[in-house]
N, C-alpha and C. Protein backbone atom coordinates (compact mmCIF):
# COMPACT_ATOMS: atom_id res chain seq x y z
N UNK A 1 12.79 -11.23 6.02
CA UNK A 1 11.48 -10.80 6.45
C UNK A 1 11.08 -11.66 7.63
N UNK A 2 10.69 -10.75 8.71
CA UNK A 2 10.06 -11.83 10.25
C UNK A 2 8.56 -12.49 9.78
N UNK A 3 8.76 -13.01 10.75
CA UNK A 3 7.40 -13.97 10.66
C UNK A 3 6.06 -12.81 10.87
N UNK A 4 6.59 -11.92 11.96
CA UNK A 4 5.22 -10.85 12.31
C UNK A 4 4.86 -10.21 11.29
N UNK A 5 6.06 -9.77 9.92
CA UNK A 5 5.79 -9.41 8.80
C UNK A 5 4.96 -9.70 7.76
N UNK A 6 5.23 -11.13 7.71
CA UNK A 6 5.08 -12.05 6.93
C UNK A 6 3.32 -11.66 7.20
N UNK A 7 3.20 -11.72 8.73
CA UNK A 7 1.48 -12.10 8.91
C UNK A 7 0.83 -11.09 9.02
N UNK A 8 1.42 -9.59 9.27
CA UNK A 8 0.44 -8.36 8.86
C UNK A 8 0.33 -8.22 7.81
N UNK A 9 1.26 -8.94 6.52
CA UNK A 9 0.79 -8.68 5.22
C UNK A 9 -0.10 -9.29 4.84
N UNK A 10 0.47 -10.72 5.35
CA UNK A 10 -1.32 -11.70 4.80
C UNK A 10 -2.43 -10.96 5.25
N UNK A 11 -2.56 -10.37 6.17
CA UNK A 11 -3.83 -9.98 6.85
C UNK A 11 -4.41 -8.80 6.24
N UNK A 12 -3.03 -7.76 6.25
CA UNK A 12 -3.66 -6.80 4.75
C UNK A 12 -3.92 -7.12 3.85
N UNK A 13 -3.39 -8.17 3.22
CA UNK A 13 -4.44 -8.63 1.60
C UNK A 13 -5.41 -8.90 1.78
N UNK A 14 -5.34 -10.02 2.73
CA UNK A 14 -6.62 -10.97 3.30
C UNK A 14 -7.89 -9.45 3.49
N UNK A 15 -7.81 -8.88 4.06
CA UNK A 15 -8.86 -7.62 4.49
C UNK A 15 -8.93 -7.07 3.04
N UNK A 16 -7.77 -6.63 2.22
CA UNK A 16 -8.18 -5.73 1.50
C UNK A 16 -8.71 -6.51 -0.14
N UNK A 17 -9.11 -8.11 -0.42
CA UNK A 17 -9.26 -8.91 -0.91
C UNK A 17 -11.18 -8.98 -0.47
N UNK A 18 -10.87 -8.95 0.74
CA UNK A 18 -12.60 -9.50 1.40
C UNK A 18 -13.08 -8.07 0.70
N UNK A 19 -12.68 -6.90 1.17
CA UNK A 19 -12.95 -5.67 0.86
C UNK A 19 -13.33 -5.32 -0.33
N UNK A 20 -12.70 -5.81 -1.21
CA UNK A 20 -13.08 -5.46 -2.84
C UNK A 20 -14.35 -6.39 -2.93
N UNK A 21 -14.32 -7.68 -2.49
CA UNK A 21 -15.58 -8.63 -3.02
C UNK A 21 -16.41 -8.03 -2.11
N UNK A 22 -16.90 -7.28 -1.16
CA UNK A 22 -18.10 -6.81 -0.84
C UNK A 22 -18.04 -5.57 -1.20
N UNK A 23 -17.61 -5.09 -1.96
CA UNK A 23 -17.78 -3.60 -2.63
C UNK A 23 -18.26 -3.89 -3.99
N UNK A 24 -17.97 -4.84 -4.54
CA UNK A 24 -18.13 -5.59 -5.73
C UNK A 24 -19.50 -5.69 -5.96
N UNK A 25 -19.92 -6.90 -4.72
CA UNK A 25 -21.39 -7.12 -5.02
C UNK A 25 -22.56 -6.33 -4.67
N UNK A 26 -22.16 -5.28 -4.12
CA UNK A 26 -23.23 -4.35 -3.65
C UNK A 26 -23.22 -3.30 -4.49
N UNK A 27 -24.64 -2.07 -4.20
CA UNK A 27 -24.71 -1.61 -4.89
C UNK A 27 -23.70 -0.22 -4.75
N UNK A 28 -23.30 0.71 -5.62
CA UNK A 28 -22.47 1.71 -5.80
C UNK A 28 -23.22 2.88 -4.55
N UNK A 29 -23.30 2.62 -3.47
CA UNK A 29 -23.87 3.46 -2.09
C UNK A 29 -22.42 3.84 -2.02
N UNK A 30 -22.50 5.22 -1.51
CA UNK A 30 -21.29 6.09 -0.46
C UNK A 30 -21.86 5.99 0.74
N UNK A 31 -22.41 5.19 1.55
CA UNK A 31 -22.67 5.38 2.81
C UNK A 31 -21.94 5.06 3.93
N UNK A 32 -22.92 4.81 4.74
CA UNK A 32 -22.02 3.97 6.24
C UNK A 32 -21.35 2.80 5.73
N UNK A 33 -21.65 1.54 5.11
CA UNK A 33 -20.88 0.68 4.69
C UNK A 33 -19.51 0.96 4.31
N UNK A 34 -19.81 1.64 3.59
CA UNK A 34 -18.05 2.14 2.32
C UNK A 34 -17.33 2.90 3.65
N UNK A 35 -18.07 3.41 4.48
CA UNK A 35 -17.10 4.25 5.38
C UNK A 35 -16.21 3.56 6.09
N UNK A 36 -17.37 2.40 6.52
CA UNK A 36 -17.15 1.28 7.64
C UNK A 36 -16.19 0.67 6.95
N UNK A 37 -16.03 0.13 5.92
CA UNK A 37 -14.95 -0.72 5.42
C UNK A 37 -13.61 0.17 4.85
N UNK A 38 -13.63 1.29 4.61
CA UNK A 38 -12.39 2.74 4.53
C UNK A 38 -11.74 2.69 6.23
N UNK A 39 -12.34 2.83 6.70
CA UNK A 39 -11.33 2.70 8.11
C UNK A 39 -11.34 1.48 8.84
N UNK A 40 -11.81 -0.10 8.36
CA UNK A 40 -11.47 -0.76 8.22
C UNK A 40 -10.29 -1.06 7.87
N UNK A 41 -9.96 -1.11 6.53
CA UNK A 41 -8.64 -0.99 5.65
C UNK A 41 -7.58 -0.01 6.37
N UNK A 42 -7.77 1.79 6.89
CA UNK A 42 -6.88 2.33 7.27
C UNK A 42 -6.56 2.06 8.90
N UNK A 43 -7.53 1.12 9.79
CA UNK A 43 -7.01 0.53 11.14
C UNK A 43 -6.26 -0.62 10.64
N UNK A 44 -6.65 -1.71 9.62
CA UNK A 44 -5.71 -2.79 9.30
C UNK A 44 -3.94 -2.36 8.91
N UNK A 45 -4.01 -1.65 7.82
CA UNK A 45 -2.79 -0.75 7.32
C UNK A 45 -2.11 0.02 8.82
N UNK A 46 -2.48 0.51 9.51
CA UNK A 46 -1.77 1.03 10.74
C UNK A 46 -1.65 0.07 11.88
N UNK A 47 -2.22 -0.76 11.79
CA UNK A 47 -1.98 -2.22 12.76
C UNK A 47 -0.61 -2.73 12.16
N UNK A 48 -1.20 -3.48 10.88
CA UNK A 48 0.21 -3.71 9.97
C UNK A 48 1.58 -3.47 10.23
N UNK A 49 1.32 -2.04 10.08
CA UNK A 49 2.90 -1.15 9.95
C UNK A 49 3.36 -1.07 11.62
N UNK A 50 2.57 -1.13 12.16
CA UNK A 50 2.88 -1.08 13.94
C UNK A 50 3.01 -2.47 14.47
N UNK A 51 3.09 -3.62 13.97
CA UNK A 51 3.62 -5.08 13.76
C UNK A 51 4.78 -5.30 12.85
N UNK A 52 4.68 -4.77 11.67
CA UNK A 52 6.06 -4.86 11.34
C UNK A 52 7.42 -3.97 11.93
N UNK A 53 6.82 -2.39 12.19
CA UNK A 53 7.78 -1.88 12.42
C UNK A 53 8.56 -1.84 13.86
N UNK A 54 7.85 -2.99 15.30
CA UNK A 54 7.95 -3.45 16.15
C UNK A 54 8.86 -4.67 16.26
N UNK A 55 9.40 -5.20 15.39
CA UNK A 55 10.11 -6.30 14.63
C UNK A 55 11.47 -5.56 14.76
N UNK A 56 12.36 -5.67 15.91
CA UNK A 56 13.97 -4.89 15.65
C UNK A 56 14.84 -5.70 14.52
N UNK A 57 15.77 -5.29 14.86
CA UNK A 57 16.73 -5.69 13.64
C UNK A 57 17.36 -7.21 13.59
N UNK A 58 18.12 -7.72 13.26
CA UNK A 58 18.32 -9.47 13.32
C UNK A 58 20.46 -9.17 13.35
N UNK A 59 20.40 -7.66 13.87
CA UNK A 59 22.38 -7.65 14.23
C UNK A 59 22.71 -8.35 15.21
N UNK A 60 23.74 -9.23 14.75
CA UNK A 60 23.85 -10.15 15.89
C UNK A 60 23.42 -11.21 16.01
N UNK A 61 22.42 -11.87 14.58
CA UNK A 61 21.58 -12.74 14.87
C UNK A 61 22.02 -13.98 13.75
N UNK A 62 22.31 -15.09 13.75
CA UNK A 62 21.78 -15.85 12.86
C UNK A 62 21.04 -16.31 11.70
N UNK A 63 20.88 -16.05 11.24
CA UNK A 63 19.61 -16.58 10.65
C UNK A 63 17.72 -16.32 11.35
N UNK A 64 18.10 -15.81 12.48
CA UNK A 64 16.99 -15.08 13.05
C UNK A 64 16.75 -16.19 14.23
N UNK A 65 17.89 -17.51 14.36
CA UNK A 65 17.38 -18.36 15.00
C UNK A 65 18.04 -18.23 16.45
N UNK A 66 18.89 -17.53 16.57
CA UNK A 66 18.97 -16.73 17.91
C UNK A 66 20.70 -16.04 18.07
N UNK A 67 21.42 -16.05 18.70
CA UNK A 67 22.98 -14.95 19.08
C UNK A 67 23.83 -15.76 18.51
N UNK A 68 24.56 -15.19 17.54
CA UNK A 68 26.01 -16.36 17.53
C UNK A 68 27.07 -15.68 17.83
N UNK A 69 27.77 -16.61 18.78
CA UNK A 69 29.29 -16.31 19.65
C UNK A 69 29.86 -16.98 18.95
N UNK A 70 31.20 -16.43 17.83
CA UNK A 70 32.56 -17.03 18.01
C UNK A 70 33.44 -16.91 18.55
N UNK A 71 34.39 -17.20 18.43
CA UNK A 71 35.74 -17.52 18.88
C UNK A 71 36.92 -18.60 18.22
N UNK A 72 38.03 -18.20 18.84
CA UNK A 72 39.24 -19.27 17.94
C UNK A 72 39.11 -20.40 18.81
N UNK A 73 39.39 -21.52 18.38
CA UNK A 73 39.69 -22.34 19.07
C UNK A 73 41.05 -23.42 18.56
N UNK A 74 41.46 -23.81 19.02
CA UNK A 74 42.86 -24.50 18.83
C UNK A 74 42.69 -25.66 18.47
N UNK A 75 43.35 -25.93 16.65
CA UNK A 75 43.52 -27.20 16.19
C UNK A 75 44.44 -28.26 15.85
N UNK A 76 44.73 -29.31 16.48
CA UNK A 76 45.74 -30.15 16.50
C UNK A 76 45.29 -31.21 15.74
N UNK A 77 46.47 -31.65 15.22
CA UNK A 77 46.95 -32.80 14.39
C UNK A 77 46.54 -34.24 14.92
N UNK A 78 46.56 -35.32 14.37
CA UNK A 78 46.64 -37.03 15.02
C UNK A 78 47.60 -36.89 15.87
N UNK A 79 48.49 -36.49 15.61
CA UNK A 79 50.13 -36.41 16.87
C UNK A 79 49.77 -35.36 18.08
N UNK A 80 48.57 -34.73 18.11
CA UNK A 80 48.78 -33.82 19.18
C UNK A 80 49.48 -32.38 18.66
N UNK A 81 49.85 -32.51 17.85
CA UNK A 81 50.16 -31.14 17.87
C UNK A 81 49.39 -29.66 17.06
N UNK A 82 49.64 -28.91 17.45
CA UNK A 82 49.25 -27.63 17.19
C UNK A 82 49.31 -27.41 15.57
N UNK A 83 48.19 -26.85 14.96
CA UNK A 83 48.25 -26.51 13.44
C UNK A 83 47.73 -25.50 13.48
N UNK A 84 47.39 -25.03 14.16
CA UNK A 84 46.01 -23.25 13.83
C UNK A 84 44.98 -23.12 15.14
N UNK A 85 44.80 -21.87 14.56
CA UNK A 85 43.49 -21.81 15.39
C UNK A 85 41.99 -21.69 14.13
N UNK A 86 41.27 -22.17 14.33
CA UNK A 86 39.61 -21.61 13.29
C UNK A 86 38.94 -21.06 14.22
N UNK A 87 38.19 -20.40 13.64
CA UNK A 87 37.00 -19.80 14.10
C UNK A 87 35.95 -21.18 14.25
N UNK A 88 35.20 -20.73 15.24
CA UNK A 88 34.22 -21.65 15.53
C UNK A 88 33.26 -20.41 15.79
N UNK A 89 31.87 -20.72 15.41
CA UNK A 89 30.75 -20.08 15.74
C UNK A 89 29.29 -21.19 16.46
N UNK A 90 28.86 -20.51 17.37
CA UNK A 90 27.94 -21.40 17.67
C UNK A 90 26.75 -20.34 18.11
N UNK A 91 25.20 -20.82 18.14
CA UNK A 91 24.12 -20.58 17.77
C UNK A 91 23.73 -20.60 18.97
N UNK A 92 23.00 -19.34 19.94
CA UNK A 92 22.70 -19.68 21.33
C UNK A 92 21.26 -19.24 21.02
């Protein structure tokens, strides 16, 4: 999960948390309030999903911490000589 994920969700709870405690303490009105805070919640929820789903994929990636290139590289012995090749990967 990305970090941008991570923080449109807090922000949807966070909103839809505040949301219940002022629906809570007021009185049972259908008015402008309840409206005001209904598309509240459905601009937060479509913000959300248009932050997470702006987040491409992590192919190719590390750990998310940026490109890793391998390659073989050639391993020799104390004497100099040749034993293999390993893979080496490194983190750009």
């Amino acid at each position: 999960m990305s970090i941008k994920t991570k923080i449109a969700t807090l922000a949807i709870a966070a909103l839809a948390i505040t949301g219940s405690i002022a629906a809570s303490t007021q009185d049972a009105h259908a008015g402008p309030k309840g409206k005001a805070i209904a598309a509240g919640l459905l601009g937060a929820a479509v913000v959300g999903t248009a932050i997470a789903a702006s987040a491409g994929p992590d192919y190719g990636y590390a750990y998310g911490y940026g490109h890793r290139h391998c390659y073989w590289q050639p391993q020799y012995n104390v004497f100099g000589q040749w034993v293999g090749n390993a893979r080496v990967c490194r983190i750009h």
